[in-house]
Protein backbone atom coordinates (compact mmCIF):
# COMPACT_ATOMS: atom_id res chain seq x y z
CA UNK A 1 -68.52 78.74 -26.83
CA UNK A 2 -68.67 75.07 -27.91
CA UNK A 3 -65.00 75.90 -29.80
CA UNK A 4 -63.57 77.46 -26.98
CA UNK A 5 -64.96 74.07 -24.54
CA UNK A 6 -63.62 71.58 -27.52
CA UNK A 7 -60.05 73.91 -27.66
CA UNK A 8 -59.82 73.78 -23.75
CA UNK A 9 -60.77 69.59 -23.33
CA UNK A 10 -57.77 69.09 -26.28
CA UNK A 11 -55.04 70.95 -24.12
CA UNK A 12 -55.90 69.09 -20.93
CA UNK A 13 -55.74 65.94 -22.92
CA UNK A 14 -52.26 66.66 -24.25
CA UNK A 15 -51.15 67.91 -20.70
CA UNK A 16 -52.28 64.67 -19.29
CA UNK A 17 -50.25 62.63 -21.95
CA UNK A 18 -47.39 64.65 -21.02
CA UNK A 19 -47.22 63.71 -17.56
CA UNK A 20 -47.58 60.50 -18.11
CA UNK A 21 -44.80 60.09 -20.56
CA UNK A 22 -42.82 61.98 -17.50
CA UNK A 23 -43.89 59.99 -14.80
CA UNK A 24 -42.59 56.91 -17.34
CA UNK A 25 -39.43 57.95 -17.72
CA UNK A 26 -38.55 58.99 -14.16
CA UNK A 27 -39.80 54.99 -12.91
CA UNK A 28 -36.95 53.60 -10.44
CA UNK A 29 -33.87 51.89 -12.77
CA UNK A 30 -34.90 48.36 -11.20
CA UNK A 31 -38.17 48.71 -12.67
CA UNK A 32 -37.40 49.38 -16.22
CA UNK A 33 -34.38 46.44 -16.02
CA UNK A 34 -37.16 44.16 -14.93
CA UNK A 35 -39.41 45.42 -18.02
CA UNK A 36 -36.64 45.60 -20.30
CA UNK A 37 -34.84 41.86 -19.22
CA UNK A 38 -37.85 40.02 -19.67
CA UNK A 39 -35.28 36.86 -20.24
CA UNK A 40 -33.85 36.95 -17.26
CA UNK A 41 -33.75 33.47 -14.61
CA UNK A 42 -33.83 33.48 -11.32
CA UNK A 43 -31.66 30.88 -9.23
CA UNK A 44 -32.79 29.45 -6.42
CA UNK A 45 -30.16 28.26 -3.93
CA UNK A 46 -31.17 24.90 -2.32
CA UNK A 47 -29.54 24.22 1.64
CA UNK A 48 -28.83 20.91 0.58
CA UNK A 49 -28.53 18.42 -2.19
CA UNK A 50 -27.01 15.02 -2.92
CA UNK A 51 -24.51 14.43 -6.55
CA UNK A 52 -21.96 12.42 -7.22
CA UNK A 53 -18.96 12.65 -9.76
CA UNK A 54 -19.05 16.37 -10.61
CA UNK A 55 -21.72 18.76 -9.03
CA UNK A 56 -23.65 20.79 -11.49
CA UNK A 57 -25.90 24.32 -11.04
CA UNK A 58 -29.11 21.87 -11.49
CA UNK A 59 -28.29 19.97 -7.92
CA UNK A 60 -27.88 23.10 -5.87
CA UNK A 61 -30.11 25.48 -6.97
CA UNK A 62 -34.05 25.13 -8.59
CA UNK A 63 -33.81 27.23 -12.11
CA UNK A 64 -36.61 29.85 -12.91
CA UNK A 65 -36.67 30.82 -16.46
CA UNK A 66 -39.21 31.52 -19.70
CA UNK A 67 -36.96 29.83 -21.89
CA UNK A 68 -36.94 26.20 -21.02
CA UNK A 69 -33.42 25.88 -23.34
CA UNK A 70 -32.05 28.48 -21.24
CA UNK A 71 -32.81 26.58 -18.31
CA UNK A 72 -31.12 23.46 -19.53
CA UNK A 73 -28.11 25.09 -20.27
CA UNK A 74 -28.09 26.82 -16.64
CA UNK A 75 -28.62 23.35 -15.09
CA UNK A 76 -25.97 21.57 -16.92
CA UNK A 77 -23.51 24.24 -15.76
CA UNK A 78 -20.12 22.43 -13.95
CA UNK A 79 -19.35 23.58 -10.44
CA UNK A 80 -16.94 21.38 -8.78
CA UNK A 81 -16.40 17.30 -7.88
CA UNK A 82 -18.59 15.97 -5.71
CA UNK A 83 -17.85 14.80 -2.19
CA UNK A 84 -16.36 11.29 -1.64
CA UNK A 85 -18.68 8.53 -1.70
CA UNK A 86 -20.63 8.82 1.56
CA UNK A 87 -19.17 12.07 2.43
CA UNK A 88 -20.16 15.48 2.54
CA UNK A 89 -18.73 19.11 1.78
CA UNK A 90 -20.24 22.64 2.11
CA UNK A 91 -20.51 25.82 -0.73
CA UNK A 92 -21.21 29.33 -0.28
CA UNK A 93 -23.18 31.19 -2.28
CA UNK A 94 -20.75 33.80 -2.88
CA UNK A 95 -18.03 30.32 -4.33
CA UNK A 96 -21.01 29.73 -6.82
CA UNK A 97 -20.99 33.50 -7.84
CA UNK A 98 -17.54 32.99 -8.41
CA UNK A 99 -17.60 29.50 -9.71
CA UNK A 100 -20.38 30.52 -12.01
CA UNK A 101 -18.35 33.68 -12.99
CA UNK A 102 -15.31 31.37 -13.70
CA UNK A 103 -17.86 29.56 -16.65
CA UNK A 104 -18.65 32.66 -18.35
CA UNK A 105 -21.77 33.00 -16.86
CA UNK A 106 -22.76 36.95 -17.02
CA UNK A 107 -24.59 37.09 -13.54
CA UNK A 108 -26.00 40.70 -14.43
CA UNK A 109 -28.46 38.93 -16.47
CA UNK A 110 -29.73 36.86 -13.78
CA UNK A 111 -30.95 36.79 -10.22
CA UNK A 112 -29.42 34.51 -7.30
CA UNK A 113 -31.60 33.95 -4.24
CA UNK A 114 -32.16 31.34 -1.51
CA UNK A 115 -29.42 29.84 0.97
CA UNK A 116 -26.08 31.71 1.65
CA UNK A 117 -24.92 27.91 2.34
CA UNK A 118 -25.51 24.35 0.47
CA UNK A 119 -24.60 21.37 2.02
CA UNK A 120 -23.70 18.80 -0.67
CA UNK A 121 -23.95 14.87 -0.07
CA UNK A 122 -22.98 11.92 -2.31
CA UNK A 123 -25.03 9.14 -0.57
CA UNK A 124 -25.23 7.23 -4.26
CA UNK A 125 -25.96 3.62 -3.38
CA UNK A 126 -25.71 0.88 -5.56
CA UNK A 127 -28.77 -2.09 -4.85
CA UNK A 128 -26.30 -4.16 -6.85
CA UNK A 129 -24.87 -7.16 -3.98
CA UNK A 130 -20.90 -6.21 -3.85
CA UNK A 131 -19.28 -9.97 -4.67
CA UNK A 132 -16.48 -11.26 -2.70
CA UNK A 133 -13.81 -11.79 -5.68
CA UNK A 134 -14.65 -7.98 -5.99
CA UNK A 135 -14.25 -7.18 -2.71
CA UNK A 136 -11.07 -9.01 -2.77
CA UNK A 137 -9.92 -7.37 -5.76
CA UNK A 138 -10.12 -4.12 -3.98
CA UNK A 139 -8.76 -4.81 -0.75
CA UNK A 140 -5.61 -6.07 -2.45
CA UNK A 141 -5.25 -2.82 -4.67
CA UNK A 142 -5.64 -0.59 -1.67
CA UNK A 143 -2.99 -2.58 0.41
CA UNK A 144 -0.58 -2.73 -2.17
CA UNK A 145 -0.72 1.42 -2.56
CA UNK A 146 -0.64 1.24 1.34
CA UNK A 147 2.27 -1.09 0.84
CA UNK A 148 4.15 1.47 -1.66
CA UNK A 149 3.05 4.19 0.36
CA UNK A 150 5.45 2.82 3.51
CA UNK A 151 8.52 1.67 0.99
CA UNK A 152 8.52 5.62 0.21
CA UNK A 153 8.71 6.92 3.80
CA UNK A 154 10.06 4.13 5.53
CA UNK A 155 13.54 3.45 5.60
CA UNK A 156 14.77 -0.13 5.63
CA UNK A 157 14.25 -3.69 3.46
CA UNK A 158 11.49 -4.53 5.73
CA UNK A 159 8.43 -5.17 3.32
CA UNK A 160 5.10 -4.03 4.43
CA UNK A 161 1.71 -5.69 4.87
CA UNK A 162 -1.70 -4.13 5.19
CA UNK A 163 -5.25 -5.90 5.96
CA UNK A 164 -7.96 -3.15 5.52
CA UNK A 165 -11.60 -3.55 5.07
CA UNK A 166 -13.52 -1.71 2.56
CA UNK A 167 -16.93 -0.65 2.63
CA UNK A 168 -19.49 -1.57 -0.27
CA UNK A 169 -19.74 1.91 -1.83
CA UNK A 170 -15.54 2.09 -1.91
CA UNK A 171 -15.56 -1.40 -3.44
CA UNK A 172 -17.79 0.01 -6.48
CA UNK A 173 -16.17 2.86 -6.62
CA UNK A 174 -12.22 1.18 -6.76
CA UNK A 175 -14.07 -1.19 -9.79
CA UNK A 176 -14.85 1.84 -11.61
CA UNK A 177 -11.64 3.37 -11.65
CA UNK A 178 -8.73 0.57 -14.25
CA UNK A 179 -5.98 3.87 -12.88
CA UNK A 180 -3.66 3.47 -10.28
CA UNK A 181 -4.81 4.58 -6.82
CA UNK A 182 -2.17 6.26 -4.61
CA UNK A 183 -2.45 5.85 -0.44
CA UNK A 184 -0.88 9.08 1.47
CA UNK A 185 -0.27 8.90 5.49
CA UNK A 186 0.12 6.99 7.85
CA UNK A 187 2.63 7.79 11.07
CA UNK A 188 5.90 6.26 12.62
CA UNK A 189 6.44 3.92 13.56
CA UNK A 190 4.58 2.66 10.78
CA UNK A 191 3.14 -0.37 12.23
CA UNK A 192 -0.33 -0.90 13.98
CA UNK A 193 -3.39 0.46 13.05
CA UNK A 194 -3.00 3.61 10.61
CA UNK A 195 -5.25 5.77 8.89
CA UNK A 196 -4.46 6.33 5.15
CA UNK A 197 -6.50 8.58 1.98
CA UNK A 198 -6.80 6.78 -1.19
CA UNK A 199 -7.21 8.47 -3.97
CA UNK A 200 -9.59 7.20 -6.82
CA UNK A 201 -8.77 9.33 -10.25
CA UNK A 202 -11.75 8.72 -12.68
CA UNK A 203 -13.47 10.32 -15.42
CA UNK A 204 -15.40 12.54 -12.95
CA UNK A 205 -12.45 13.53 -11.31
CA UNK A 206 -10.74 12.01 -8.67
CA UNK A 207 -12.44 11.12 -5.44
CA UNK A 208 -10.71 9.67 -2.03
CA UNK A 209 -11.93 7.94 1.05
CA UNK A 210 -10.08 7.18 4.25
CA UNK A 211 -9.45 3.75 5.16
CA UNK A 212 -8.09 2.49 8.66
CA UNK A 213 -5.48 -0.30 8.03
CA UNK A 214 -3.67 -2.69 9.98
CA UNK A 215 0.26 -2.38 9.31
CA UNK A 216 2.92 -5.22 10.01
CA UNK A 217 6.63 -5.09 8.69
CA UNK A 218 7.75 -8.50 7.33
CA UNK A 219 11.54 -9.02 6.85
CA UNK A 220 12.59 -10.14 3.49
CA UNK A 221 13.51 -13.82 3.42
CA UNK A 222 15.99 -15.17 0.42
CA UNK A 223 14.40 -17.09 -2.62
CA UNK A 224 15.53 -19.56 -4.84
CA UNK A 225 15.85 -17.86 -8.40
CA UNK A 226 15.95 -21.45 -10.06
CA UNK A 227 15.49 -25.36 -9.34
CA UNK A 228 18.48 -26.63 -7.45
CA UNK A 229 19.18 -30.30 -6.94
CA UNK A 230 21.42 -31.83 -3.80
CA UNK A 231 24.70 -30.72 -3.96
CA UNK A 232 24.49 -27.56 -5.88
CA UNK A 233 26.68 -25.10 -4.22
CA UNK A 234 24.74 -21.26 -4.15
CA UNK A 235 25.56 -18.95 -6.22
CA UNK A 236 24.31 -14.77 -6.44
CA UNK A 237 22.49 -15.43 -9.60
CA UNK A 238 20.40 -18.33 -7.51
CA UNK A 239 19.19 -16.30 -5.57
CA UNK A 240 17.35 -13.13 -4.47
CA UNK A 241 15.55 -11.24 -1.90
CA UNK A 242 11.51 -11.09 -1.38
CA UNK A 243 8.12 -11.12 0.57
CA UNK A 244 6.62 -14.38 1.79
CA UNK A 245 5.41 -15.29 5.10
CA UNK A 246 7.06 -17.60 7.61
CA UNK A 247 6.70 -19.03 10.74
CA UNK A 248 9.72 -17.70 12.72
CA UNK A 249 10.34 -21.61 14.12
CA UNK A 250 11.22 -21.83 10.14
CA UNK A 251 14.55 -20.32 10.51
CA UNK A 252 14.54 -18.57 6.95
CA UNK A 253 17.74 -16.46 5.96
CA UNK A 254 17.46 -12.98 5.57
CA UNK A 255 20.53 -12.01 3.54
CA UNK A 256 21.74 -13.22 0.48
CA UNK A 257 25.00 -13.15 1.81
CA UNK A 258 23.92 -15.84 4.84
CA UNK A 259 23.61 -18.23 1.92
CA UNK A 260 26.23 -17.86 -0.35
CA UNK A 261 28.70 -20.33 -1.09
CA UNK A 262 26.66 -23.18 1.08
CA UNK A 263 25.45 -26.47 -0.10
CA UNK A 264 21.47 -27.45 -1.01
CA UNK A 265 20.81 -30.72 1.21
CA UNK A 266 17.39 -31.46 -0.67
CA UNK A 267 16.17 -30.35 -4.01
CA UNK A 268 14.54 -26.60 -3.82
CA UNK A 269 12.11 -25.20 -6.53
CA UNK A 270 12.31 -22.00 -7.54
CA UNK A 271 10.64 -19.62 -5.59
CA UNK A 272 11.03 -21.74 -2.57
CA UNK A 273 12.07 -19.69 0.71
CA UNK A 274 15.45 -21.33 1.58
CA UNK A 275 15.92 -22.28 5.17
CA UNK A 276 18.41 -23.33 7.67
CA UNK A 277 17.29 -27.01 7.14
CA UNK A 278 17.66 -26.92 3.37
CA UNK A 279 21.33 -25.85 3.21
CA UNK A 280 24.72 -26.72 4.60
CA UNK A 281 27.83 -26.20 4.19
CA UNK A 282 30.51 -27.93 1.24
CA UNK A 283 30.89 -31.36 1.85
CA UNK A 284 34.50 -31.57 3.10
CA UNK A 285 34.26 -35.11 4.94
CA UNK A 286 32.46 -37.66 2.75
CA UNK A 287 31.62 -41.35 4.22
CA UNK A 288 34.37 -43.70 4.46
CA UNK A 289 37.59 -41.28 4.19
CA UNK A 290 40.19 -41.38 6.39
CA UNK A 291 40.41 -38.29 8.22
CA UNK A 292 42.88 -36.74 10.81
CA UNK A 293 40.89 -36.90 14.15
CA UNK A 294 42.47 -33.73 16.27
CA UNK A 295 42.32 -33.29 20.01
CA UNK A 296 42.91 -30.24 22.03
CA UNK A 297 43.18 -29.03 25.48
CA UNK A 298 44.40 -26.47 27.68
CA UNK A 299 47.53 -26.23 25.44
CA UNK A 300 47.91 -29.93 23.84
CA UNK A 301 47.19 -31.31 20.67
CA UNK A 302 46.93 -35.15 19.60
CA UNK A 303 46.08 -36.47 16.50
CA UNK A 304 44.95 -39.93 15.22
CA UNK A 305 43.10 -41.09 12.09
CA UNK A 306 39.92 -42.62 11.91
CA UNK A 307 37.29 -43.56 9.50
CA UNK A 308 34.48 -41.15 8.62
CA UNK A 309 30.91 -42.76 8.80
CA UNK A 310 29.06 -40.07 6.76
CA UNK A 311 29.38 -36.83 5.28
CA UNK A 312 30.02 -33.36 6.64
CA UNK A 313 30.57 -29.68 5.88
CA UNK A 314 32.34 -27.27 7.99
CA UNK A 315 30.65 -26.98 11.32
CA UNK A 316 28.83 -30.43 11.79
CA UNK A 317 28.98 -33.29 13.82
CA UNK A 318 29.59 -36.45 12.43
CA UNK A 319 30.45 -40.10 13.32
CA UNK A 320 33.95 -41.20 13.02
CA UNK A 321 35.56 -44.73 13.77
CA UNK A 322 38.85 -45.18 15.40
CA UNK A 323 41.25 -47.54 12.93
CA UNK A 324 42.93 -48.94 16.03
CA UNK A 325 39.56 -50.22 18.13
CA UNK A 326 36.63 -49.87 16.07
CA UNK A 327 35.21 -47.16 18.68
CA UNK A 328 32.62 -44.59 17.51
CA UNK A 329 32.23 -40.88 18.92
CA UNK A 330 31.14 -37.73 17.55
CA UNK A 331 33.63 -35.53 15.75
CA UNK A 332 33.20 -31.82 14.51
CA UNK A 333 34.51 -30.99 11.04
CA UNK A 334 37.33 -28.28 10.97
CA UNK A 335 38.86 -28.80 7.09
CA UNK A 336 39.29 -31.07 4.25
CA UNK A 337 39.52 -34.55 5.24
CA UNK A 338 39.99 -32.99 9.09
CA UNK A 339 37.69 -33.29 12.16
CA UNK A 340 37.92 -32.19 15.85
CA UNK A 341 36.36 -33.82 18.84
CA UNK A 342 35.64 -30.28 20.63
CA UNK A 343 35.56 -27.59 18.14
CA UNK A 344 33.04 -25.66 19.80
CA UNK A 345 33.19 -26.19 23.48
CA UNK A 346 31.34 -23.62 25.78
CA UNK A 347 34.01 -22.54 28.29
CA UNK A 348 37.41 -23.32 29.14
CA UNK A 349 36.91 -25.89 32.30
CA UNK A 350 34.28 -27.65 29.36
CA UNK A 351 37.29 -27.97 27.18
CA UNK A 352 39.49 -29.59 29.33
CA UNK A 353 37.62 -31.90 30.65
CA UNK A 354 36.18 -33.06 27.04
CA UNK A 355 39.57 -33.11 26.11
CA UNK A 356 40.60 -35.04 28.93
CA UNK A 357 37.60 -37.84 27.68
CA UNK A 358 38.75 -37.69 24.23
CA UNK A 359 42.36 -38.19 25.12
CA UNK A 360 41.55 -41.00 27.12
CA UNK A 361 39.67 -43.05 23.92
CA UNK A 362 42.45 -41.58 21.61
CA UNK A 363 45.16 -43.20 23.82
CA UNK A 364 45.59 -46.63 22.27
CA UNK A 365 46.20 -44.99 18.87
CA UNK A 366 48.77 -42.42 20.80
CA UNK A 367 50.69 -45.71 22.32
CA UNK A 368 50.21 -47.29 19.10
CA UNK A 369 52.28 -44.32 17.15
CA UNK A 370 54.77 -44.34 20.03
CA UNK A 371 55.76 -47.30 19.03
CA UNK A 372 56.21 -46.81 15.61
């Protein structure tokens, strides 16, 4: 009896053991992943998080993992550039699945929970004061991109001026960058207050901001090329178009072509803006020739000689004597060694009767040829 009880407890014990190696092996898949992947992490989407330069998995999501390498390397994981400097941008969680999947990251491995959305914001501040040379620095590189920005799309040899101001964080971040920045937008007709995106390329990436400038066009104005002394007669390779700013009761020129072939009055530097007041026209009436003094009106013509009492080029008024009476009066230079004493008269009725006046003090010199 004691056999047959010890027989009978053995088979119930190896039933038992039966089942439960059964029940084991029919436990849900989940389950036995879960027993079997005991390395597996589990990552935590965050809503929000701030990064600058280039967002990594570490800023958006918290890591959970046994092997503390494993969570290092999962943290230092690349996603994407971060937003500009005080700017934000929003990331699925289905972009970091991909984004993740795009590094080689075998997401079968590992768990992703928490937001469907993170909002990312780079709100970096620098406690360092910005400096004014700096700031200066900056302002200048941004308007001269603006500047190139407007030669592209605007047509004409207007040149282009730009005053922006810059906030702190885009003055730190233009000192950062020794590349060339590029400015897109702005509208027609180009002038007034536009809105323009720099871009910043750096070793993070490239970043832009928006800036609000204030556009004017500026004519170009001619420049001396060289030194010039009195009397130097302009020639193409003296001069040249360019930017500088002038007060418009300066009377620049604004094509070479306005000065070519006239006369410096004063000396000019180079690089000097050449105005109306600093040129003239070839002397062709120097002080003390004799020049042929011409008078004409409604049809009639006299001429006399008289004495020059200083120098002219085509176009101005000078002094002249009379060589019969010593009598001075204002004469316009027409030619070589040739004035008149109404070249430019307004209207018709004008020239007569200045005619009239000038044949009246020409008349002794008329009688006087008469009688020769």
């Amino acid at each position: 009896m004691k056999a047959e009880g010890r027989r009978q407890k053995a088979e119930g014990d190896t039933t038992r053991l039966l089942w439960r190696i059964i029940r084991f092996c029919l436990l849900p898949s989940a389950f036995c992943l879960c027993i079997l992947r005991t390395d597996a992490a589990e990552i935590q989407l965050r809503g929000e998080c701030q990064a600058s330069g280039l967002v990594r998995l570490g800023d958006v999501a918290e890591i959970h993992a046994a092997d503390a390498k494993e969570r290092e390397q999962l943290q230092a994981i690349e996603l994407l550039p971060a937003p500009p400097v005080g700017g934000k941008s929003f990331v699925r969680a289905r972009e970091v699945q991909d984004l993740l999947a795009l590094r080689g990251l075998d997401l079968s491995r590992h768990r992703l929970t928490g937001s469907s959305q993170i909002e990312i914001r780079n709100g970096s501040r620098s406690t360092a004061p910005v400096s004014t040379s700096a700031a200066r620095r900056a302002a200048e590189r941004v308007e001269a991109a603006i500047a190139a920005c407007l030669r592209r799309q605007a047509a004409g040899d207007e040149a282009w001026t730009a005053e922006v101001r810059l906030e702190d964080d885009q003055v730190r971040l233009l000192a950062a960058s020794k590349e060339s920045i590029v400015a897109r937008g702005g509208k027609p007709p180009w002038i007034g207050e536009q809105e323009f995106a720099i871009a910043v390329p750096g070793a993070a990436g490239d970043q832009a901001f928006v800036v609000t400038a204030k556009v004017a066009a500026v004519p170009l104005v001619v420049l001396a090329t060289r030194a010039m002394v009195p009397g130097d007669v302009v020639q193409r390779p003296d001069v040249k178009l360019g930017k500088a700013k002038c007060d418009a009761s300066d009377f620049p020129f604004h094509r070479l072509e306005e000065v070519l072939g006239l006369e410096t009055k004063r000396a000019v530097v180079e690089g000097q803006v050449l105005k109306q007041d600093d040129l003239r026209s070839p002397i062709l009436v120097r002080r003390g020739d004799a020049v042929a003094v011409f008078a004409r009106s409604a049809g009639i013509q006299v001429r006399a000689t008289a004495r020059a009492q200083e120098d002219g080029g085509k176009g101005d008024l000078i002094v002249v004597e009379s060589l019969l009476n010593r009598e001075r009066f204002m004469a316009r230079v027409s030619g070589i060694h040739e004035v008149e004493v109404f070249a430019q008269a307004a209207d018709a009725d004008a020239a007569t009767g200045d005619g009239e006046r000038r044949t009246a003090a020409l008349k002794p010199a008329m009688m006087e040829r008469r009688r020769r």
